[in-house]
Protein backbone atom coordinates (compact mmCIF):
# COMPACT_ATOMS: atom_id res chain seq x y z
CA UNK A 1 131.27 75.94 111.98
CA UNK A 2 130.27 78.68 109.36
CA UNK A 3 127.96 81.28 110.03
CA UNK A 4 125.85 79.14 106.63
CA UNK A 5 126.02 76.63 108.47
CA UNK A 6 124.03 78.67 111.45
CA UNK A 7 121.68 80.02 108.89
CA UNK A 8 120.92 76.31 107.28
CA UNK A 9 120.06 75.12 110.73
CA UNK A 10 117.45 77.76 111.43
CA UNK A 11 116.00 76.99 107.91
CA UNK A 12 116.14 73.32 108.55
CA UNK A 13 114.21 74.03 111.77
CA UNK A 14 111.62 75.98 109.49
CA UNK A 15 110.99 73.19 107.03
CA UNK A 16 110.76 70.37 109.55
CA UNK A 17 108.08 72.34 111.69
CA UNK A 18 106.41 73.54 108.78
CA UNK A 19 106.44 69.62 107.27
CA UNK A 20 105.19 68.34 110.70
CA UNK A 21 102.24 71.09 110.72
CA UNK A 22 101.40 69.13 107.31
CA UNK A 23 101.94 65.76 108.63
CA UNK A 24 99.56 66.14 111.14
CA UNK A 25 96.77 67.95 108.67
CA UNK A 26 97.07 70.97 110.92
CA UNK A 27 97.22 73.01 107.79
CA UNK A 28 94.07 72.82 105.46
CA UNK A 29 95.02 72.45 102.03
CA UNK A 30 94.50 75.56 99.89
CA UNK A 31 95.94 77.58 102.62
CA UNK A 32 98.06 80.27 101.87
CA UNK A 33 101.56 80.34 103.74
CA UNK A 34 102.01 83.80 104.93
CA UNK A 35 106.15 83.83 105.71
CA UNK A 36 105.49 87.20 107.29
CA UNK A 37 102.83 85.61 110.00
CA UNK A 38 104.79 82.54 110.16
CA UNK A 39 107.84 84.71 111.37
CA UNK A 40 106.12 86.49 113.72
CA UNK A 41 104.68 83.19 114.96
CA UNK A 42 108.25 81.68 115.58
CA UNK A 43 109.88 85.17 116.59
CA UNK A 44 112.37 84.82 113.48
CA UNK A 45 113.01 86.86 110.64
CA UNK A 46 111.13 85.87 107.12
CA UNK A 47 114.11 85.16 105.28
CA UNK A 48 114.53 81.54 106.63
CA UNK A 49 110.38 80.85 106.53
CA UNK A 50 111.15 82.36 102.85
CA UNK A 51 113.67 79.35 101.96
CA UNK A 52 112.02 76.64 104.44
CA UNK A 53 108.87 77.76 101.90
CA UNK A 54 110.91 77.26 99.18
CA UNK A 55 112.01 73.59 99.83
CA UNK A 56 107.76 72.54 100.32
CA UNK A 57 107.70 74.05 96.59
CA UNK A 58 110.48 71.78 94.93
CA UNK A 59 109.05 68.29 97.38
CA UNK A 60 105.28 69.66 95.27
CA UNK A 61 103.53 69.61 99.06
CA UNK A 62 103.27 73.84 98.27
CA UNK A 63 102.27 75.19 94.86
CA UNK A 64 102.41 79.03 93.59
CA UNK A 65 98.62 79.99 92.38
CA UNK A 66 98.16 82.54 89.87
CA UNK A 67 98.80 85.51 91.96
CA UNK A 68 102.60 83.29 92.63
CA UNK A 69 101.29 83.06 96.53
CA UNK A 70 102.13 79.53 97.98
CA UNK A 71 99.53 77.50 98.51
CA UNK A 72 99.02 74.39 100.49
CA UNK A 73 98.63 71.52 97.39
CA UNK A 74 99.50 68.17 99.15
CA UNK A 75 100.58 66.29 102.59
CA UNK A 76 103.09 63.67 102.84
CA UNK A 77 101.97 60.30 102.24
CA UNK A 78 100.89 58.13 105.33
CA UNK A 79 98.52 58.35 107.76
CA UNK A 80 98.16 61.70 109.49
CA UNK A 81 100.55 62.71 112.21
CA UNK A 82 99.02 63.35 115.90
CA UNK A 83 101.96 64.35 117.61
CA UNK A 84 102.13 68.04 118.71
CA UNK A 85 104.87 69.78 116.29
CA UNK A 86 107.08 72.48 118.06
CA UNK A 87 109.60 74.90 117.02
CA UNK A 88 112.49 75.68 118.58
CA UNK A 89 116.10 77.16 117.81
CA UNK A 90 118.75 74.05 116.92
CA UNK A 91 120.64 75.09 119.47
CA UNK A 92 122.21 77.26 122.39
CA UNK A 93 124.76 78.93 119.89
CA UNK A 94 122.24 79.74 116.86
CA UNK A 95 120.53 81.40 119.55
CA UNK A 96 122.96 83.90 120.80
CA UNK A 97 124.53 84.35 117.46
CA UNK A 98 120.59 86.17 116.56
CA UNK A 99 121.04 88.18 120.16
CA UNK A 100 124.56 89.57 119.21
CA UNK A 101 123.31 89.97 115.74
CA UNK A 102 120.20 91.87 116.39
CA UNK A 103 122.63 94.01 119.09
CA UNK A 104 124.48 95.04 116.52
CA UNK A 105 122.76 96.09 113.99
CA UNK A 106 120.69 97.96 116.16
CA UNK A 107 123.72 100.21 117.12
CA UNK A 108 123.74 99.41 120.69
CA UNK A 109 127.53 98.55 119.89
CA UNK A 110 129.87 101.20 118.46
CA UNK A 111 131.58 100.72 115.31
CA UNK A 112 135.26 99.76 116.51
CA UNK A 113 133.89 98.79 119.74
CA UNK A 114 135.42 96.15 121.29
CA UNK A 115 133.13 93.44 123.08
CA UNK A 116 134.35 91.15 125.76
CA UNK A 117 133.56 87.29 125.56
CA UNK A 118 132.91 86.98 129.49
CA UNK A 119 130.71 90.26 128.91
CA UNK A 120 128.39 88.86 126.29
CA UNK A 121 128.21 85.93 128.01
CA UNK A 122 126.81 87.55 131.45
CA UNK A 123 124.92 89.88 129.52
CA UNK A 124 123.18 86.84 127.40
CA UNK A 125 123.10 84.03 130.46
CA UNK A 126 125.11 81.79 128.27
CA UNK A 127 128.63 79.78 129.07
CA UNK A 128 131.62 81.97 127.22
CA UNK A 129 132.40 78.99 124.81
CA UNK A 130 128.68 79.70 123.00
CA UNK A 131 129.74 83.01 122.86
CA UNK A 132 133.12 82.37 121.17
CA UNK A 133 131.14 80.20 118.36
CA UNK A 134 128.81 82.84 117.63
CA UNK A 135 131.39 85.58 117.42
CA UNK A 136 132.98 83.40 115.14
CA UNK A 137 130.26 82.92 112.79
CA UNK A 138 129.53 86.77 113.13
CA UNK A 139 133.20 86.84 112.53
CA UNK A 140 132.09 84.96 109.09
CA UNK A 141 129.70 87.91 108.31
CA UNK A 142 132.00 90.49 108.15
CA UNK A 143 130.70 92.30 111.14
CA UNK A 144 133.15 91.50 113.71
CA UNK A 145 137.17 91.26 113.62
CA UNK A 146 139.17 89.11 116.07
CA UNK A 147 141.65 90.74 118.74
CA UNK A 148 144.02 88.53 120.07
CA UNK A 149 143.33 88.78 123.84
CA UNK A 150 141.45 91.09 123.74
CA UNK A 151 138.35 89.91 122.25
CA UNK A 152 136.39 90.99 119.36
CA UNK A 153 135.93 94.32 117.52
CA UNK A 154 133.09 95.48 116.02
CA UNK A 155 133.99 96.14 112.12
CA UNK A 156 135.22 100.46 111.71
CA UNK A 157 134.73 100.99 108.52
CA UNK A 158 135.23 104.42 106.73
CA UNK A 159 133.71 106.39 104.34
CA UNK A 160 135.32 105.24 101.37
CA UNK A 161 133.93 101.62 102.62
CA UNK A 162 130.52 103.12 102.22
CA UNK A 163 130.87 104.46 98.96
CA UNK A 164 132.21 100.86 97.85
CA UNK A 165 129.53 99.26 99.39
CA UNK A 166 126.80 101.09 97.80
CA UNK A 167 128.56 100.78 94.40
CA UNK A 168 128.83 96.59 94.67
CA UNK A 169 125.34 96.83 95.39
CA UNK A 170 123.85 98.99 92.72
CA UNK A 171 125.58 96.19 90.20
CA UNK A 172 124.47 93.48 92.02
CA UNK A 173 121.24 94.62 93.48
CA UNK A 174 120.31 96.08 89.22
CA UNK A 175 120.95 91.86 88.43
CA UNK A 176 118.89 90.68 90.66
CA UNK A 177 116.29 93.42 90.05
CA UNK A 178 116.16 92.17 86.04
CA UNK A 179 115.57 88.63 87.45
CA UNK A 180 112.97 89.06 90.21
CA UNK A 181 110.72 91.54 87.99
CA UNK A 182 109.05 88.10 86.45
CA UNK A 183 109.46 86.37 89.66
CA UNK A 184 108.25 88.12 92.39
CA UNK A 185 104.57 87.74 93.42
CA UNK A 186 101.96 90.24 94.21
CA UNK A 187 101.21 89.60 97.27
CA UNK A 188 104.92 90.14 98.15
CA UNK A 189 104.95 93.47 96.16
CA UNK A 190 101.94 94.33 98.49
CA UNK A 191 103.48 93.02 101.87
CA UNK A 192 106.38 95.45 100.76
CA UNK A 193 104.21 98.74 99.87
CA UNK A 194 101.84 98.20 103.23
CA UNK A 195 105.39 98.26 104.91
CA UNK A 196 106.78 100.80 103.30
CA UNK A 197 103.39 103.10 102.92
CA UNK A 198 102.82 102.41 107.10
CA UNK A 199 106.11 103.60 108.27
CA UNK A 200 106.26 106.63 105.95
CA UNK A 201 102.54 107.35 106.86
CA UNK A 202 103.86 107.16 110.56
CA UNK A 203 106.43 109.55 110.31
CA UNK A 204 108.21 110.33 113.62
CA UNK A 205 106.76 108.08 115.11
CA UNK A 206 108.32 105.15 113.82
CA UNK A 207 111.38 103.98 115.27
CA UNK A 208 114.59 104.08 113.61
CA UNK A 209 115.08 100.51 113.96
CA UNK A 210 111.60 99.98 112.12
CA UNK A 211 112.74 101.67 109.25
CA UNK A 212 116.37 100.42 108.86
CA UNK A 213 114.64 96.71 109.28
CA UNK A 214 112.22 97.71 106.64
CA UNK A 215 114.45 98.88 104.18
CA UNK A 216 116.64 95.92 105.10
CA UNK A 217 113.72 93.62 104.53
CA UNK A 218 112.93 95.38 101.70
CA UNK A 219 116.53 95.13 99.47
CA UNK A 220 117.00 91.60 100.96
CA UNK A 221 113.42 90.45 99.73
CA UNK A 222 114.37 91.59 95.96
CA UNK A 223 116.95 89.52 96.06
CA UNK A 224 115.57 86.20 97.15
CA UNK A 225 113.20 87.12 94.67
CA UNK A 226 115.59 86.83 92.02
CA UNK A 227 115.79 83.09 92.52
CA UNK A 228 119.37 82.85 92.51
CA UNK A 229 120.44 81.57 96.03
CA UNK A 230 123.92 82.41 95.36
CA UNK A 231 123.24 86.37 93.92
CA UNK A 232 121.50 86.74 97.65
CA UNK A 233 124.13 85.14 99.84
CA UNK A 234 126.56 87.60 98.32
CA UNK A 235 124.37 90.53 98.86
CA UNK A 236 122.99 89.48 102.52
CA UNK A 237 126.46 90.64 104.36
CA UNK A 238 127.06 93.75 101.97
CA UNK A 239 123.31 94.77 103.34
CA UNK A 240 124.30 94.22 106.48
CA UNK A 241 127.54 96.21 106.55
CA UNK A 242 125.47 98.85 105.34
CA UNK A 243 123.13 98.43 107.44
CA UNK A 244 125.67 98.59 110.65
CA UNK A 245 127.12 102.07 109.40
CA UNK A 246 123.74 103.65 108.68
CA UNK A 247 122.55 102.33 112.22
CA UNK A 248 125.56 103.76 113.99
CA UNK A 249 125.34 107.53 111.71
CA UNK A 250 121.57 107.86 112.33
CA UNK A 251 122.54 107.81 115.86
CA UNK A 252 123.72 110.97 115.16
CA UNK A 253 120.03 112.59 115.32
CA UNK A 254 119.01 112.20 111.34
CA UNK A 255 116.56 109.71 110.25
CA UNK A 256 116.59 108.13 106.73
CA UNK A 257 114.04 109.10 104.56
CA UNK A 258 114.06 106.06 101.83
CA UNK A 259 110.68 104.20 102.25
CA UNK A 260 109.00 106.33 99.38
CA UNK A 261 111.59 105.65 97.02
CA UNK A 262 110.71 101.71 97.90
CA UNK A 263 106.88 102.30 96.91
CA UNK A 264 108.27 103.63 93.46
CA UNK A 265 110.38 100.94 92.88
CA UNK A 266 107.46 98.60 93.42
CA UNK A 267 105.22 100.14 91.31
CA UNK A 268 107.49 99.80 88.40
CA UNK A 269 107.97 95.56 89.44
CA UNK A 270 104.39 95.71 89.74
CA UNK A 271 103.82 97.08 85.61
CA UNK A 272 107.00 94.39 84.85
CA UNK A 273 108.91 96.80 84.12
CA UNK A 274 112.19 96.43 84.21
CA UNK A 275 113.79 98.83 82.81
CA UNK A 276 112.20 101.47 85.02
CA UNK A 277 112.73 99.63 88.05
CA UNK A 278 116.45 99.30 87.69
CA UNK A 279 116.37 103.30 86.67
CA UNK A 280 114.28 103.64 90.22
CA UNK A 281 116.52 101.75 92.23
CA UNK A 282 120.12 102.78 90.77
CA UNK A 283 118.37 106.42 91.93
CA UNK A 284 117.58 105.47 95.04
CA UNK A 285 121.09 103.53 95.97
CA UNK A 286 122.89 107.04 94.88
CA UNK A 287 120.82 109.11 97.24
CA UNK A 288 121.09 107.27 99.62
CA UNK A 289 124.70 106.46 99.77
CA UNK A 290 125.30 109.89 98.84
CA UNK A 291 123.31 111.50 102.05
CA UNK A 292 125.03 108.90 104.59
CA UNK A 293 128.76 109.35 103.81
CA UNK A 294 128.03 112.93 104.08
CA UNK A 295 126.88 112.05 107.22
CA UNK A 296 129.71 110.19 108.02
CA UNK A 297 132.05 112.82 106.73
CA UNK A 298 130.88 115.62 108.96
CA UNK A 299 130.35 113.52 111.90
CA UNK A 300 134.34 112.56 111.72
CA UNK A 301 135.16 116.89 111.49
């Protein structure tokens, strides 16, 4: 099984909760869905709540308003549902794949690592073989590499990997900047800047795994937002690769300093423009990648 398959089951768990919450009229109509408090409801991330969103738009239940929040327009037809709707992950294996996920790109494993099955599976209370399907699917991501008999290494990339990384983004991240400057709603521009604005305005005090998940949030929202499902499947595992170097080089003692770049950025989406957004961002991507290989550079003196 794929590691898209893993994803579509967590978004299929989504969308059925969030249909059965409108089955049983425990959602008023007119009510905004918040993906952000949703996520924090189910302990997931917003990107499936995002797409399970997206699916109540194109079945007409939820309808964009003027300000392109979703809104509550419709139930299902039939009388109202009175069963108690619960969430829960599809199964075992999704489950650990988000622990070894969330592991890794916190840095708690070293790039080139090498991670034991029997380990994760002690460390994680879970039988080795939903371990091995997890790996796999991380496997799928790009973040880990399979050892015969030895088990599986977290990906060692190099410099040069960075640089390329940051490149393939700025093209693809510029394209799907043109398309989500019509697209994107206010009230997601201003669930980005409060992010963005309260972690800079925090200063050491935020953690470094607050800011790399809200510049990860922040790059991966952009490109949902272009509405091309296939533009941000492409750019979800170069993010993360980036993601898993950064994490590992800020261990280093440096923290990135990116977040008021974002606010920039968003106040050119917010004026429509495009043309200084993709100016913003291309100027943001450069500094950035150019300040982490250095990183990585003198780290490997």
């Amino acid at each position: 099984m794929s590691t898209t398959q893993a994803r579509e089951l967590l978004v299929d768990r989504v969308h059925q909760y969030l249909s059965g919450q409108l089955a049983s009229r425990k959602i008023p109509l007119g009510t905004h869905l918040n993906a952000l408090s949703i996520a924090v409801e189910l302990g997931i991330s917003r990107t499936p709540v995002n797409q399970a969103i997206a699916r109540l738009i194109q079945e007409g239940y939820v309808k964009p308003d003027k300000g392109r929040r979703p809104v509550v327009v419709a139930y299902p037809k039939g009388k109202p549902s009175n069963g108690e709707v619960q969430f829960s992950f599809a199964n075992q294996t999704e489950r650990t794949y988000e622990a070894i996920l969330e592991k890794i790109l916190r840095g708690d494993f070293r790039l080139g690592e090498i991670l034991k099955v029997s380990r994760l599976a002690k460390e994680l209370a879970v039988n080795p073989v939903t371990v091995h399907r997890a790996t796999e699917w991380l496997s799928n991501d790009g973040l880990l590499v399979r050892l015969p008999r030895r088990g599986w290494q977290v990906i060692a990339l190099r410099p040069t990997d960075l640089k390329d990384l940051y490149q393939i983004r700025e093209q693809l991240e510029s394209l799907a900047l043109k398309s989500a400057v019509d697209r994107i709603s206010a009230e997601k521009l201003d669930e980005l800047e409060e992010e963005a604005v309260r972690l800079s305005d925090a200063g050491e005090a935020a953690s470094l795994h607050e800011i790399q998940q809200a510049d990860f949030h922040f790059h991966h929202e952009l490109a949902v937002a272009s509405g091309s499902r296939i533009l941000a499947e492409t750019l979800e595992p170069l993010l993360r690769k980036v993601f898993l170097m950064t994490a590992s080089a800020f261990r280093l003692g440096r923290k990135p300093r990116r977040l008021a770049d974002h606010v920039q950025i968003l106040e050119a989406l917010r004026a429509r423009d495009v043309s200084t957004a993709v100016k913003r961002l291309k100027a943001h991507l450069r500094a950035s990648m150019e300040r982490n290989v250095e990183i990585w550079e003198r780290s490997a003196l």
